[in-house]
N, C-alpha and C. Protein backbone atom coordinates (compact mmCIF):
# COMPACT_ATOMS: atom_id res chain seq x y z
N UNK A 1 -17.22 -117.90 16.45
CA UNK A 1 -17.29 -118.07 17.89
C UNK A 1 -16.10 -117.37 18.53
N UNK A 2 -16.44 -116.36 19.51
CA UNK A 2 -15.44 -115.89 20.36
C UNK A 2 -14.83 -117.07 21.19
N UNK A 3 -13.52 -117.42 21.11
CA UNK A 3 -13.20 -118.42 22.04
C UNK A 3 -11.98 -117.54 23.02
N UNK A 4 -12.11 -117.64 24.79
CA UNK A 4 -11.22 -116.92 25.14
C UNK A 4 -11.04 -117.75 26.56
N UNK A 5 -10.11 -117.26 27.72
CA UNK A 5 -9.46 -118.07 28.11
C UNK A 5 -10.31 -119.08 28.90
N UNK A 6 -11.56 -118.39 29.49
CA UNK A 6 -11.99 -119.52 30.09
C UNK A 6 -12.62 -120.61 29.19
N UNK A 7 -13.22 -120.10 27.79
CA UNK A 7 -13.29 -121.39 26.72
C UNK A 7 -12.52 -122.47 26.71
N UNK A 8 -11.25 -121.61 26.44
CA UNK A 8 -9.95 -122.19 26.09
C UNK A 8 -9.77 -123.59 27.31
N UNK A 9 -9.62 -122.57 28.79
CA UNK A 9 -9.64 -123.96 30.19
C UNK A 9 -10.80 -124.90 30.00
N UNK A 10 -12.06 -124.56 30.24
CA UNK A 10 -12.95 -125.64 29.89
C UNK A 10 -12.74 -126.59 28.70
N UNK A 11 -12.10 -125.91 27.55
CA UNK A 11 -12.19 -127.72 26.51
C UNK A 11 -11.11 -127.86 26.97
N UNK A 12 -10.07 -127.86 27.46
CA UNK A 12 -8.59 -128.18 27.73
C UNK A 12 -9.23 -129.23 29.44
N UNK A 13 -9.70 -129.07 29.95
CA UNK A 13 -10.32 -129.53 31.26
C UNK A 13 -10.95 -130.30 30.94
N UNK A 14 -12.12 -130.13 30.18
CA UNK A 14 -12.77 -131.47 29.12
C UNK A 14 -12.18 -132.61 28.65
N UNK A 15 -10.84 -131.95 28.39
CA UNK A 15 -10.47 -132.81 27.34
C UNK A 15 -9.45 -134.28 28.27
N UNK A 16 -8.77 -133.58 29.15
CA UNK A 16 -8.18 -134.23 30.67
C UNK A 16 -9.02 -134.98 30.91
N UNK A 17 -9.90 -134.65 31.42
CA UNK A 17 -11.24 -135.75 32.24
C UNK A 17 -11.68 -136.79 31.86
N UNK A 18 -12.01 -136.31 30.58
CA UNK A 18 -12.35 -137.99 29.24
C UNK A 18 -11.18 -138.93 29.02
N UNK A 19 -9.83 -138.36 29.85
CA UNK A 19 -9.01 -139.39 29.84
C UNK A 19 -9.03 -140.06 31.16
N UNK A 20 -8.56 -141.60 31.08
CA UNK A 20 -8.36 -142.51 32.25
C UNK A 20 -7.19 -142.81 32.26
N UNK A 21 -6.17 -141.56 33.04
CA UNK A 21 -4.04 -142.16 33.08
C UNK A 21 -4.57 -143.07 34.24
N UNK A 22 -3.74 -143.83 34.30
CA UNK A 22 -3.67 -145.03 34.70
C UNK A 22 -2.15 -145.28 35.28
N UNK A 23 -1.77 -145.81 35.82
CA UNK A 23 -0.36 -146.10 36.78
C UNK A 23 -0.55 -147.01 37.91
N UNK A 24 0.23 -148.43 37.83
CA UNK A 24 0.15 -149.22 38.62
C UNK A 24 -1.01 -149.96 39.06
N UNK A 25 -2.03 -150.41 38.41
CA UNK A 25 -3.44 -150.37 38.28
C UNK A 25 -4.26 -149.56 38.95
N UNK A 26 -3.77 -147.88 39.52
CA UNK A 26 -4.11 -146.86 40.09
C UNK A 26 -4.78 -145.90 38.86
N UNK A 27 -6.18 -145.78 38.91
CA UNK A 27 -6.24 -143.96 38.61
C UNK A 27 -6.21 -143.37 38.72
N UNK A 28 -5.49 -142.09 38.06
CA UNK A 28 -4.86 -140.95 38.53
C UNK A 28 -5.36 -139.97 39.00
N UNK A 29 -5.82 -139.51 39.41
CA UNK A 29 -6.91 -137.84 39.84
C UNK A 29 -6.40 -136.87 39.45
N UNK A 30 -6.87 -136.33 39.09
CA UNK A 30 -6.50 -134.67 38.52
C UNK A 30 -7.33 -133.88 38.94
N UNK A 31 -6.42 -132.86 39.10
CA UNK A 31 -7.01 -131.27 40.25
C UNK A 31 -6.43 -130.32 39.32
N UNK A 32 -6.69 -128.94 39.63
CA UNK A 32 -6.92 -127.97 38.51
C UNK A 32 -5.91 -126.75 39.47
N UNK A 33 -5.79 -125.79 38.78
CA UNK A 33 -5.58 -124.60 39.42
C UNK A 33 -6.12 -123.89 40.11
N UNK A 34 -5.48 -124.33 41.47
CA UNK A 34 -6.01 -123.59 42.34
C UNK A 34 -7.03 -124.35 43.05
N UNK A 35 -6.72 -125.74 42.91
CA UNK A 35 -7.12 -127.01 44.01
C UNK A 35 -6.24 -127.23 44.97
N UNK A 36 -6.74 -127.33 46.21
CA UNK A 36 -5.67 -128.07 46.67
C UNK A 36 -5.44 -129.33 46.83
N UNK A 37 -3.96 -129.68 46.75
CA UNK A 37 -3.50 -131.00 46.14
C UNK A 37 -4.10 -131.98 47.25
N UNK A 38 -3.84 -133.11 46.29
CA UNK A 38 -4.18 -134.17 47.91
C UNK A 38 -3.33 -134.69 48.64
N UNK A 39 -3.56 -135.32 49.92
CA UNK A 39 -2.26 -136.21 50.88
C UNK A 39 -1.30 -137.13 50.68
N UNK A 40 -1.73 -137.95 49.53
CA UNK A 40 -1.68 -139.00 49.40
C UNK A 40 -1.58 -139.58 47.69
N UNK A 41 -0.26 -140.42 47.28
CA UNK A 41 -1.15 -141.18 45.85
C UNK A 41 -0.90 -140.23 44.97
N UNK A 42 -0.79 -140.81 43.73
CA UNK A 42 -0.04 -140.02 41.99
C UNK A 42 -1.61 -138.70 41.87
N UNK A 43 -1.24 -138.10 41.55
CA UNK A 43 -2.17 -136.99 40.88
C UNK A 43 -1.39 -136.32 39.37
N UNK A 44 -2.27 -135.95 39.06
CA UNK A 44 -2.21 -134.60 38.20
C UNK A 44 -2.41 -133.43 38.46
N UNK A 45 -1.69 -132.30 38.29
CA UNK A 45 -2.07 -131.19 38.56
C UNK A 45 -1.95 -130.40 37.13
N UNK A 46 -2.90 -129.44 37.15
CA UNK A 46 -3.27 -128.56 35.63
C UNK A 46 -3.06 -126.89 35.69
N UNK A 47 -2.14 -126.31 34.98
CA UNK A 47 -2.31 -124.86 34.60
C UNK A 47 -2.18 -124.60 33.05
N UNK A 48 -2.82 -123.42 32.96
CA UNK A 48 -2.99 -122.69 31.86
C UNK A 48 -2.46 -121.70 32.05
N UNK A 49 -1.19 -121.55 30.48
CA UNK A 49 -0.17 -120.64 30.39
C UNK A 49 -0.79 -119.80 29.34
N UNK A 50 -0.30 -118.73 29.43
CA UNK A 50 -0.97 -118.05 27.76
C UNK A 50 -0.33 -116.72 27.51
N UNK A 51 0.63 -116.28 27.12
CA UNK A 51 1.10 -115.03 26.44
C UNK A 51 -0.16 -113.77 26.19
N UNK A 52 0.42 -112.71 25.50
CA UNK A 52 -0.74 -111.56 25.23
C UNK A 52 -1.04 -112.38 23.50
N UNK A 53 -2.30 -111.95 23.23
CA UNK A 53 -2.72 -112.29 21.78
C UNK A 53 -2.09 -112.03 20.37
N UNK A 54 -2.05 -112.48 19.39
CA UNK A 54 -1.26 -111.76 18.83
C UNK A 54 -2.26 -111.67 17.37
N UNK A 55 -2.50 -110.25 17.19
CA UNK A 55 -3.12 -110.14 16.02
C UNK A 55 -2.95 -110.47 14.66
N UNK A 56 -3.98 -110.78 14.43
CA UNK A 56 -4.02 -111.67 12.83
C UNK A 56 -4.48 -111.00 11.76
N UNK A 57 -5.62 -109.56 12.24
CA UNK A 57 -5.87 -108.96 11.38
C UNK A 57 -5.91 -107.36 11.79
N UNK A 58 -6.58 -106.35 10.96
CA UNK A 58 -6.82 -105.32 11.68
C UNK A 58 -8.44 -104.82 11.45
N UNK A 59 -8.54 -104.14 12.64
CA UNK A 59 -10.04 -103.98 12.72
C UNK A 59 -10.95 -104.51 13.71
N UNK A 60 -11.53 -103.99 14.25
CA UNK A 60 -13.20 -104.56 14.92
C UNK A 60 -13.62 -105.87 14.30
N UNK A 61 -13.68 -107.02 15.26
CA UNK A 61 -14.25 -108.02 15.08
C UNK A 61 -12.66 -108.43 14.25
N UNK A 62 -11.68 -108.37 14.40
CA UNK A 62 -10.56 -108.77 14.02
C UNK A 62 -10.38 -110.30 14.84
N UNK A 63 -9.22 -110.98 13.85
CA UNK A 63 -9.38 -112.70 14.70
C UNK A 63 -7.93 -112.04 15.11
N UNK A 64 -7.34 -113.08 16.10
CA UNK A 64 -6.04 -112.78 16.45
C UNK A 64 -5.71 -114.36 17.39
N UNK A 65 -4.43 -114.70 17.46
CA UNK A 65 -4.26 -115.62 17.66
C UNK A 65 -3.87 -116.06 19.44
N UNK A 66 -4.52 -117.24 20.47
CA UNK A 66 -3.40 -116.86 21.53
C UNK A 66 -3.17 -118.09 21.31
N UNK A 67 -2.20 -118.39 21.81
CA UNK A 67 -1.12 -119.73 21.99
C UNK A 67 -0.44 -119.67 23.49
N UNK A 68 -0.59 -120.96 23.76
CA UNK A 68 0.28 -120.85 24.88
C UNK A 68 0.51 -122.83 25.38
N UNK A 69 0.69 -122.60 26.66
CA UNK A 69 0.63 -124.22 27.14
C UNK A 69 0.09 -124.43 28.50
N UNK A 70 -0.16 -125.88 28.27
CA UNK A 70 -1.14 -126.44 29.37
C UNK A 70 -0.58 -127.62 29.59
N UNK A 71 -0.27 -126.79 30.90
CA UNK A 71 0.95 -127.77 31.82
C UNK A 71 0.26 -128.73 32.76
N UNK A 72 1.24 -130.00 32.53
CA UNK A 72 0.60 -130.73 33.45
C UNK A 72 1.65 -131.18 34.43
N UNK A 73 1.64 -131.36 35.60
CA UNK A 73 2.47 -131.50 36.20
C UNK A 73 1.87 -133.30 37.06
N UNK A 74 3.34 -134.15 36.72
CA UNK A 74 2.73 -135.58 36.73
C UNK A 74 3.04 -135.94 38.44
N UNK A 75 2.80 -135.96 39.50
CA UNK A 75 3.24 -136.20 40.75
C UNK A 75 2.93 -137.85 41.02
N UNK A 76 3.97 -139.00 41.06
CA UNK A 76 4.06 -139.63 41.62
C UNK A 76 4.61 -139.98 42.86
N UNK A 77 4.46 -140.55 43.97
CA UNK A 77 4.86 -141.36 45.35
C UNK A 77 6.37 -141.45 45.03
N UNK A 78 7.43 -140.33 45.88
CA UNK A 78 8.96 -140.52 45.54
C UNK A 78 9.56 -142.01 46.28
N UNK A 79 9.18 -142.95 46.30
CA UNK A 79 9.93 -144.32 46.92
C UNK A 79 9.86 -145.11 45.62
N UNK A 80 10.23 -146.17 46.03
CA UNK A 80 11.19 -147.41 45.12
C UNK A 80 9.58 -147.99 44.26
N UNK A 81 9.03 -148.37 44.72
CA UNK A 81 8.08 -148.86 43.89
C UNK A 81 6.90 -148.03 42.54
N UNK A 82 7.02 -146.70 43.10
CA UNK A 82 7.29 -145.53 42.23
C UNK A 82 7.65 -145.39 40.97
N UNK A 83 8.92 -145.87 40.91
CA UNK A 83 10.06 -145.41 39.96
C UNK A 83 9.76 -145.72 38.91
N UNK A 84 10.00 -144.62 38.38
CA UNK A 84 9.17 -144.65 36.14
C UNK A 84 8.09 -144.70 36.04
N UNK A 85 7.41 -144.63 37.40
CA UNK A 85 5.86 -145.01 36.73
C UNK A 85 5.03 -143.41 36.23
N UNK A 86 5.93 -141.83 36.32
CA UNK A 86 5.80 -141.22 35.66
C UNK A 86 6.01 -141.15 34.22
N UNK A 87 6.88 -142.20 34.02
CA UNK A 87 6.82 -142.09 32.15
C UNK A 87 5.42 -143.19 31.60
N UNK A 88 5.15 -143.72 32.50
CA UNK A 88 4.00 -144.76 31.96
C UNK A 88 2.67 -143.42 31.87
N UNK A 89 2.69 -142.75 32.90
CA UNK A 89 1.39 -141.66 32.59
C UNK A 89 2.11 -140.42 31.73
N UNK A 90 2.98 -139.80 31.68
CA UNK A 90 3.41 -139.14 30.47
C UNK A 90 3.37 -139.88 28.70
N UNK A 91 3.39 -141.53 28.85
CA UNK A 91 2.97 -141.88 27.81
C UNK A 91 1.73 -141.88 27.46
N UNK A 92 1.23 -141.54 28.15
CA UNK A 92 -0.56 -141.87 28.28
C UNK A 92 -0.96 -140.76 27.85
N UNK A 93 -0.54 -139.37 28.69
CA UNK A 93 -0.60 -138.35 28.30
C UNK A 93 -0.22 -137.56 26.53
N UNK A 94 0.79 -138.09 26.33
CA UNK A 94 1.41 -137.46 24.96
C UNK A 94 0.53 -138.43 23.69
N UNK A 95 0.03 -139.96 24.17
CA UNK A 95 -0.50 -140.60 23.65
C UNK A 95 -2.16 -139.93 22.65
N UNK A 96 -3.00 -139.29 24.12
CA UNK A 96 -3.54 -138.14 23.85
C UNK A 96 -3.52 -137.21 23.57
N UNK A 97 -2.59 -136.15 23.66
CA UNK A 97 -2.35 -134.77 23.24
C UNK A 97 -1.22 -135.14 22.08
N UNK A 98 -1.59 -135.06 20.82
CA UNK A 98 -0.80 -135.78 19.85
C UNK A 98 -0.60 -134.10 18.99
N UNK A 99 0.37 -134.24 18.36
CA UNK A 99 0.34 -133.26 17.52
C UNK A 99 -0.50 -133.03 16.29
N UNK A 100 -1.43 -131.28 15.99
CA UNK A 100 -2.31 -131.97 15.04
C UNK A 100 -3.59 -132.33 15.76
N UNK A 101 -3.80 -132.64 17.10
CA UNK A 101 -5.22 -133.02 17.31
C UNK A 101 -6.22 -131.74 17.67
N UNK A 102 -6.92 -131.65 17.17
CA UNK A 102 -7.99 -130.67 17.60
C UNK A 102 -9.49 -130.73 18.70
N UNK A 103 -9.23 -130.04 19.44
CA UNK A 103 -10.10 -130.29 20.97
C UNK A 103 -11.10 -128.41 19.98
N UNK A 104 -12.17 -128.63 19.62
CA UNK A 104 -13.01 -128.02 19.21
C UNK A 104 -12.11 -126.96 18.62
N UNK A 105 -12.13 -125.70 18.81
CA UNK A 105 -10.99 -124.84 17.97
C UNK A 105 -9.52 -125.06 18.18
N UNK A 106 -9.37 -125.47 19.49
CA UNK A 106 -8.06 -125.70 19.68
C UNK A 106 -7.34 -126.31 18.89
N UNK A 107 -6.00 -126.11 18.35
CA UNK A 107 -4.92 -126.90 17.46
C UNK A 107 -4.10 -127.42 18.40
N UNK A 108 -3.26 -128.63 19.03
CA UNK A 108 -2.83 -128.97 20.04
C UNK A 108 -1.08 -128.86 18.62
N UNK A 109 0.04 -128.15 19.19
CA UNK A 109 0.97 -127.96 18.57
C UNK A 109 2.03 -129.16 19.12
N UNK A 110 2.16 -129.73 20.10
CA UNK A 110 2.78 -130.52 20.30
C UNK A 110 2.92 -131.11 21.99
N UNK A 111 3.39 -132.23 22.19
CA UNK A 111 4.05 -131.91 23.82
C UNK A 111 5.32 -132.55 24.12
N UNK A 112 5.62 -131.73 25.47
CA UNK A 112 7.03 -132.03 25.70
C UNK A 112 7.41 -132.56 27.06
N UNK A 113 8.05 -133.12 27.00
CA UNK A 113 8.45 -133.78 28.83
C UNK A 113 9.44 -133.08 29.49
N UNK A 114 9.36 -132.45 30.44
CA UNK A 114 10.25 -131.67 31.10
C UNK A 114 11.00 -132.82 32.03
N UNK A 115 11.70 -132.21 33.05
CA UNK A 115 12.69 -132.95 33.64
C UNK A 115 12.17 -133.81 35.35
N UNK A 116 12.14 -134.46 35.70
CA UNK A 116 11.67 -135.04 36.88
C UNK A 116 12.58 -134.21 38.18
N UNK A 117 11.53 -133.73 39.42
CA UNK A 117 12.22 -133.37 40.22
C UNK A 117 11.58 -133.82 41.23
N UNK A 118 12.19 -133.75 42.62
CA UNK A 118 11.63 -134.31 43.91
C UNK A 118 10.86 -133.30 44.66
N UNK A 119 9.63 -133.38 44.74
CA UNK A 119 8.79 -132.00 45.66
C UNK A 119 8.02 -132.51 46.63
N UNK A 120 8.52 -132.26 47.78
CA UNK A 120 7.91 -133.12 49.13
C UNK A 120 8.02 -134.37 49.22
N UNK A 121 7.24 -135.46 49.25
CA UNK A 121 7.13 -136.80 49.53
C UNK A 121 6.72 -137.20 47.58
N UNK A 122 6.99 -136.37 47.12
CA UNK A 122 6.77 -136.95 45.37
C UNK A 122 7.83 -137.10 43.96
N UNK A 123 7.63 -137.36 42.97
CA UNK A 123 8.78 -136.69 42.18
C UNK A 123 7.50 -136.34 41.50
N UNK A 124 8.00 -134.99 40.83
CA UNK A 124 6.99 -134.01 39.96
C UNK A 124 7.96 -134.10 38.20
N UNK A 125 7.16 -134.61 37.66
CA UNK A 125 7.42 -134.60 36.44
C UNK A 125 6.52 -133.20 35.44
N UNK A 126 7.32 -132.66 34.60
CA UNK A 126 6.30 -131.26 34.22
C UNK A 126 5.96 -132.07 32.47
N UNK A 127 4.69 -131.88 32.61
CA UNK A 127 4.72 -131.86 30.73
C UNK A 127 3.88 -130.55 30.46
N UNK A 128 4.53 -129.94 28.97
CA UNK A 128 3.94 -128.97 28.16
C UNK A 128 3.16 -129.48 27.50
N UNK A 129 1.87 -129.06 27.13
CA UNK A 129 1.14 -129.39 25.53
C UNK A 129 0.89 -128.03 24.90
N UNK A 130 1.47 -127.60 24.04
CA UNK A 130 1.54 -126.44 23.29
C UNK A 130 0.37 -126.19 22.66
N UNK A 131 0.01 -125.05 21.99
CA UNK A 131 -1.50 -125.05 21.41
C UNK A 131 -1.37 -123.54 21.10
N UNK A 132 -2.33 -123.54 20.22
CA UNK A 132 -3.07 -122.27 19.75
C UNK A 132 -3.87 -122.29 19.21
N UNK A 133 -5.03 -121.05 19.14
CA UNK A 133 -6.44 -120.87 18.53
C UNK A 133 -6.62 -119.57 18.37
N UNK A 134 -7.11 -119.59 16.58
CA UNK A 134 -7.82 -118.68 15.92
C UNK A 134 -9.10 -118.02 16.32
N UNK A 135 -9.47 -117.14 16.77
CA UNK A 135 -10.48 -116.57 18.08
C UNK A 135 -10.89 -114.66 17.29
N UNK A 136 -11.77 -114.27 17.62
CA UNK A 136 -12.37 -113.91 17.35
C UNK A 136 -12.29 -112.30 18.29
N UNK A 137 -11.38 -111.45 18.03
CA UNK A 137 -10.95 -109.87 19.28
C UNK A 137 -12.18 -109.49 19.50
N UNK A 138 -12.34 -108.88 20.71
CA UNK A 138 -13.58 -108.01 20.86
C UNK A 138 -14.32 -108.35 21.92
C-alpha cells in the first residue's frame, strides 16, 4: 500500500476522534489545520509535520521512509480554575499515543510535552507524537 501524506492525516485524524480528552467534566473539541479555532472553552488543535522522505531502497517502486510529528496543541481557559487542567488532557493524550502503538502502518515513536505558554485568553500547551512509516515511492 502506497501510504502518503494525506493517508498519513486521515489515520492520524482517525485516530484523535476515537478519543474522548476529557477536562473538568468538559469534552474537548478538536479542530484540524486550517480550522478556525473557536471563541470559547479547551480545544485541541492538530498539525502535521513531516520532513522530505528518506529512502530505504533504490529503484522504482522503492519503499522509503517519512517520519515526522503530529502536533497537538492543548488550549485551555488562561484563569484560576483552569490551572493544570492541561496536564490532565496531555495525560490522556500520551495515555493514547504510547510508544510502539501502531495506527494501521503508522509506528507512533513516542510523545513529548512541550512547554505551556499564554496565547490570547488561553494557555497553549504543545505536544509532539513522533512517528514514522514504511511507504511505498512512486
Amino acid at each position: 500500500m502506497s501510504t502518503r501524506y494525506q493517508t498519513i492525516n486521515t489515520t492520524l485524524r482517525t485516530a484523535i476522534n476515537g478519543l474522548a480528552v476529557t477536562a473538568k467534566g468538559v469534552t474537548v473539541p478538536k479542530y484540524y489545520q486550517g480550522d478556525v479555532k473557536p471563541a470559547a472553552g479547551p480545544f485541541l488543535y492538530t498539525w502535521l509535520l513531516t520532513p522530505e522522505p528518506v529512502a530505504h531502497e533504490l529503484g522504482y517502486q522503492a519503499r522509503e521512509w517519512i517520519s515526522g510529528v503530529y502536533q497537538i496543541d492543548v488550549y485551555t481557559p488562561a484563569d484560576a480554575t483552569w490551572a493544570c487542567q492541561d496536564l490532565v488532557i496531555v495525560d490522556q493524550l500520551s495515555t493514547f499515543f504510547y510508544r510502539g502503538k501502531r495506527l494501521g502502518d503508522i509506528r507512533i515513536k513516542g510523545m513529548t510535552k512541550g512547554m505551556t505558554a499564554t496565547d490570547g485568553g488561553y494557555w497553549k500547551t504543545v505536544c509532539n507524537i513522533s512517528f514514522d512509516v514504511l511507504c511505498v515511492a512512486g
